[in-house]
N, C-alpha and C. Protein backbone atom coordinates (compact mmCIF):
# COMPACT_ATOMS: atom_id res chain seq x y z
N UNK A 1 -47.03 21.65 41.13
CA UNK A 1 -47.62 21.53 39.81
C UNK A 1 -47.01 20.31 39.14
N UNK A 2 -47.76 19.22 38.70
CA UNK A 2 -47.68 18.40 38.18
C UNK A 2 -47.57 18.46 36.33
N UNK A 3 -46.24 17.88 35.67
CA UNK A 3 -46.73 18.24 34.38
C UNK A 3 -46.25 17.15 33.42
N UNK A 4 -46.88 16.59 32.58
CA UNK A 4 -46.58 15.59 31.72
C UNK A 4 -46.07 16.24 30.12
N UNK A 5 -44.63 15.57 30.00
CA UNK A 5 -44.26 16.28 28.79
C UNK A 5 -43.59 15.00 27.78
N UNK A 6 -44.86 14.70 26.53
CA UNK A 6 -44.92 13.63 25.78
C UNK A 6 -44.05 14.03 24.43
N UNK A 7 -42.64 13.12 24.50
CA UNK A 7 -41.87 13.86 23.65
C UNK A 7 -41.15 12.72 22.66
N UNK A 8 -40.91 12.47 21.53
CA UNK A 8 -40.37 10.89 21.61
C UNK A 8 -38.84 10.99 20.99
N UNK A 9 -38.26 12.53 21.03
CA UNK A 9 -36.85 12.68 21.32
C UNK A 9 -36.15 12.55 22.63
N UNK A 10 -35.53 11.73 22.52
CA UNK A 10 -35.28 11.39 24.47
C UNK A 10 -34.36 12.46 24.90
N UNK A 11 -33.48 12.83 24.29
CA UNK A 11 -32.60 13.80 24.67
C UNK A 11 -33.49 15.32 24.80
N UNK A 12 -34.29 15.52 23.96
CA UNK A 12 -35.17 16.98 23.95
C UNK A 12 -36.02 16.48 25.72
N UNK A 13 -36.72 15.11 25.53
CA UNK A 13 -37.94 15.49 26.67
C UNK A 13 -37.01 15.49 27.64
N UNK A 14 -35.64 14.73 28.38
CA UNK A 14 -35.33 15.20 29.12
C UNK A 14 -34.34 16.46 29.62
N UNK A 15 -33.83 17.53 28.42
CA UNK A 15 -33.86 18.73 28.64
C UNK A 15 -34.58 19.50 29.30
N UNK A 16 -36.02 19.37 28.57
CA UNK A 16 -37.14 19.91 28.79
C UNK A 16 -37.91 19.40 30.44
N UNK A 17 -37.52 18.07 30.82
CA UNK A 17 -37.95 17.82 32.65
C UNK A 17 -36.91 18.39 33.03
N UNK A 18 -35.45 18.27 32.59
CA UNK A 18 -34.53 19.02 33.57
C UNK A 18 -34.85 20.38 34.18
N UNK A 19 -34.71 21.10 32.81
CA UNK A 19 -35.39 22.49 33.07
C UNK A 19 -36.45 23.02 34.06
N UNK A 20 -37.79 22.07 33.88
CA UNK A 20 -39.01 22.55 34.64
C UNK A 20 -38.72 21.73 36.02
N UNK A 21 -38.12 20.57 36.09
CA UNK A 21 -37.88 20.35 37.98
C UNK A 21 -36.54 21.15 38.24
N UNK A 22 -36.15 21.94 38.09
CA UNK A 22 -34.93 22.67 38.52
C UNK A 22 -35.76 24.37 38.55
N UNK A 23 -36.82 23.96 37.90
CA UNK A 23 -37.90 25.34 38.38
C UNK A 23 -39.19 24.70 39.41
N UNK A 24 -38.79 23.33 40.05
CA UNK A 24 -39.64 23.03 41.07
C UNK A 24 -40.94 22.17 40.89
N UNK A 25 -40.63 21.71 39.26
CA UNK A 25 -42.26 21.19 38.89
C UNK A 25 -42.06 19.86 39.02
N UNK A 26 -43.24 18.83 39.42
CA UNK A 26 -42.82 17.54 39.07
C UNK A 26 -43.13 17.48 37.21
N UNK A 27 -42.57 16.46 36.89
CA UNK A 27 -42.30 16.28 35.98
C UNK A 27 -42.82 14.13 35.54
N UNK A 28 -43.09 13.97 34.30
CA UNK A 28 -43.38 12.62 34.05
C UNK A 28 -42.94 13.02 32.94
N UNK A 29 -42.37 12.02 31.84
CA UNK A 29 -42.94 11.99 30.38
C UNK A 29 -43.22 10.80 30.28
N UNK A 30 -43.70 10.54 28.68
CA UNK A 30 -43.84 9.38 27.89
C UNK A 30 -43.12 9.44 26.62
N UNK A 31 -42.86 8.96 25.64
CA UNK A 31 -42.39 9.05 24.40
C UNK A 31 -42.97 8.21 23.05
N UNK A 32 -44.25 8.45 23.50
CA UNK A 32 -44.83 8.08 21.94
C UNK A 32 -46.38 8.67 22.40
N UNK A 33 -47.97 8.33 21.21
CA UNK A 33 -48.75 9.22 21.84
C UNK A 33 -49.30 8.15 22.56
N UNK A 34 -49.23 7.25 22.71
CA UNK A 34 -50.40 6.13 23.08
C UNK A 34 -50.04 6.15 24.62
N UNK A 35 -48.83 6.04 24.90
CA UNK A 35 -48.61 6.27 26.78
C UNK A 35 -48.80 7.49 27.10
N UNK A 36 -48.34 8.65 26.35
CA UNK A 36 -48.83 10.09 26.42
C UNK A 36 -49.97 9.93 27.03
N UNK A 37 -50.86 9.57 25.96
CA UNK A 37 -52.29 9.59 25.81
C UNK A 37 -53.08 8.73 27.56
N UNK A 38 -52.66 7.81 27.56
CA UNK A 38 -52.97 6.99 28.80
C UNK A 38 -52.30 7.52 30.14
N UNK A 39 -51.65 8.10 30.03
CA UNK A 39 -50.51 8.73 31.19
C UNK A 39 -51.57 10.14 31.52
N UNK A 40 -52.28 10.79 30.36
CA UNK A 40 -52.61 11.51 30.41
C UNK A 40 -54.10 11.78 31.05
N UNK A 41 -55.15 10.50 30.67
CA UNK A 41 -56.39 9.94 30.96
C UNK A 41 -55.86 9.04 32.49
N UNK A 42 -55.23 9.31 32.87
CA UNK A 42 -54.97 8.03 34.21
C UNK A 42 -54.04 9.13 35.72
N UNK A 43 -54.11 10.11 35.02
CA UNK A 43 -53.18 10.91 36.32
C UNK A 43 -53.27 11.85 35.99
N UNK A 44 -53.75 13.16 36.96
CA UNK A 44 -54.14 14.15 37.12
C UNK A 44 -52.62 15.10 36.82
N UNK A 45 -52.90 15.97 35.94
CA UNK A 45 -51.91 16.83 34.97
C UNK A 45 -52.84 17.91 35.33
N UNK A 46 -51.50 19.28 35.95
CA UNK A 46 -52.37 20.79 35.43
C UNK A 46 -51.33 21.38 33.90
N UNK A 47 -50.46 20.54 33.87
CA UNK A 47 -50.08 20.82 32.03
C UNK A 47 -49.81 19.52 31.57
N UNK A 48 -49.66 19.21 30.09
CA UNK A 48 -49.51 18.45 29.26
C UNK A 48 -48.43 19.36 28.13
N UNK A 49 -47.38 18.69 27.77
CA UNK A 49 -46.82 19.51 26.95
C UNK A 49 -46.57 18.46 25.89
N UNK A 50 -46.95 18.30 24.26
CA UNK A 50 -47.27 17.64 23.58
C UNK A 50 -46.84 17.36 22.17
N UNK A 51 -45.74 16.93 22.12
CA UNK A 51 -45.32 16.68 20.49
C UNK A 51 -46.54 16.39 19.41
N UNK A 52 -45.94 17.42 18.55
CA UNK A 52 -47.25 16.63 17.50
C UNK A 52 -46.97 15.43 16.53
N UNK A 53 -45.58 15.72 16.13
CA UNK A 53 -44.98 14.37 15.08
C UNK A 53 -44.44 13.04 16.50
N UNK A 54 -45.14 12.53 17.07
CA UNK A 54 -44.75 11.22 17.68
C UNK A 54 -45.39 9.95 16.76
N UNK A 55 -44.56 8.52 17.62
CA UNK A 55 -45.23 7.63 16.63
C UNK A 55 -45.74 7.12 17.95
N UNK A 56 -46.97 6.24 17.32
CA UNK A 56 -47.88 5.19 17.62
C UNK A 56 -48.80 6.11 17.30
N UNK A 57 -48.99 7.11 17.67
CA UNK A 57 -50.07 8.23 17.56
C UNK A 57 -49.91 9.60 17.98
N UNK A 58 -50.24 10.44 16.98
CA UNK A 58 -49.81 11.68 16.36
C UNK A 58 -50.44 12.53 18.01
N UNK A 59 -49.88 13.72 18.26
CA UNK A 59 -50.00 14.90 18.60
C UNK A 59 -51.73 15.34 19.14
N UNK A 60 -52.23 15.94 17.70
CA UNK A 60 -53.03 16.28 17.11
C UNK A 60 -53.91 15.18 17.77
N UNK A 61 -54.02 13.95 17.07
CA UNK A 61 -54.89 12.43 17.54
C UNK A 61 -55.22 12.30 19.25
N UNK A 62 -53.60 12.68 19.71
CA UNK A 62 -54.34 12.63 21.16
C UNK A 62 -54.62 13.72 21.67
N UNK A 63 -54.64 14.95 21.28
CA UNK A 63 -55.41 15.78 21.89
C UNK A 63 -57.19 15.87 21.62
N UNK A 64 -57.01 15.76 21.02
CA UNK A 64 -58.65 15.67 20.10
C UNK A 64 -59.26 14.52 21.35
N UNK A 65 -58.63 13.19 21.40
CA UNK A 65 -58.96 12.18 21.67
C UNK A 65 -58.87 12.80 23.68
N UNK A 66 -58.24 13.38 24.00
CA UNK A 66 -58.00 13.83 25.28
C UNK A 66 -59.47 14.71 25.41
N UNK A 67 -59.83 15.79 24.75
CA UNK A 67 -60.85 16.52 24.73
C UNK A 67 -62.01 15.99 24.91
N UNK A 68 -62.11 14.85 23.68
CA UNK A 68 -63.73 14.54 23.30
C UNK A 68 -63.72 13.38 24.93
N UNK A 69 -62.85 12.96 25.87
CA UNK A 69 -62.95 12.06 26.90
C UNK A 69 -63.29 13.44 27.91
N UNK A 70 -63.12 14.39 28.07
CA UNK A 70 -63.62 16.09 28.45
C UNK A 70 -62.72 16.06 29.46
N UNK A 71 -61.29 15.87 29.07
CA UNK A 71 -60.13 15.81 30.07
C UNK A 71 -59.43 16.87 29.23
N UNK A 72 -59.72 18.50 30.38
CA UNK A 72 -59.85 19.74 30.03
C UNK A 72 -58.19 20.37 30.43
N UNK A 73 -57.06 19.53 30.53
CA UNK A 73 -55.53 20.09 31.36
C UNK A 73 -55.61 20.53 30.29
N UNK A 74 -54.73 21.74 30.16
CA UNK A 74 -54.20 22.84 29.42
C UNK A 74 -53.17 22.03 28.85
N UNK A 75 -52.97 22.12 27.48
CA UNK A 75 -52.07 21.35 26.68
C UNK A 75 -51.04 22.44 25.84
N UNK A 76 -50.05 22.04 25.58
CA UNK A 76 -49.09 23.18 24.98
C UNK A 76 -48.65 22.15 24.15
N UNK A 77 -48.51 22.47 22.69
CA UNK A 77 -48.05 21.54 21.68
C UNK A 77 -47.01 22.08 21.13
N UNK A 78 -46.27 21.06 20.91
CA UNK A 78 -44.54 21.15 20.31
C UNK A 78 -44.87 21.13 19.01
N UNK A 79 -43.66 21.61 18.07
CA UNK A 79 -43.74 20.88 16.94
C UNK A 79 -42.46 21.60 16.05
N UNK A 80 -41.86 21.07 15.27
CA UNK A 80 -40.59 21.33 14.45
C UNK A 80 -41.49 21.47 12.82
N UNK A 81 -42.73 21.43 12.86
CA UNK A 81 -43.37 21.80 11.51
C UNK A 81 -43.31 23.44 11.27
N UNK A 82 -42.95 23.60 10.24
CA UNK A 82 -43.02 25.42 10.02
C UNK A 82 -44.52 25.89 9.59
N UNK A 83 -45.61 25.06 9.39
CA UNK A 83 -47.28 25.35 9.77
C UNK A 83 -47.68 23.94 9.71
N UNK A 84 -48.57 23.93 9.82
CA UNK A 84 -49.99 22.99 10.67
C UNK A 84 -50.76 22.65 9.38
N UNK A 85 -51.43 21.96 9.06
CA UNK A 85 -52.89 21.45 8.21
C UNK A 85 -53.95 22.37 8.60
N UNK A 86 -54.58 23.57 8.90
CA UNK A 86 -55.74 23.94 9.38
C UNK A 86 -56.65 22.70 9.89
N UNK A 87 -56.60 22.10 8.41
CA UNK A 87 -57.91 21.04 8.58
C UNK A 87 -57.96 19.95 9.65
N UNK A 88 -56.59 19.56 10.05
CA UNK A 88 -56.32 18.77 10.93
C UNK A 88 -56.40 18.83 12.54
N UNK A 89 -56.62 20.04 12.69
CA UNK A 89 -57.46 20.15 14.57
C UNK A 89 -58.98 20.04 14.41
């Protein structure tokens, strides 16, 4: 299982690959959304795991933007916000 985990705390995303290749997964990240985002449209992912506060481009922005391209990997979103915008998915 292949899994891309877009994080732009460097110390968190590589906790977070340590963890899942020491449970056998390959592992990639990126650390902002725009390589996220392209890392994500360019190489076959059965997860995406997805900060929502990154810079160049938000969370939220590239998932939407991942969807409407109908690039359907199961995405799991991070986030240190204590709620969400409704309006904003």
């Amino acid at each position: 299982m292949r899994i891309l985990v877009v994080e732009d705390e460097k110390r968190l995303a590589e906790v977070i690959k340590k963890g899942l290749v020491e449970e056998g997964y390959s592992v990639d990240t990126a650390y902002d959304g725009v390589e996220g985002q392209y890392m994500a449209e360019n190489t076959p992912y059965d997860l995406v795991i997805l900060d929502i506060m990154l810079p160049k481009k938000d969370g939220i922005t590239v998932c939407q933007e991942l969807r409407t391209r109908e690039i359907n990997t199961p995405i799991l979103m991070l986030t240190a916000k204590d709620r969400i915008d409704p309006h904003a998915a």
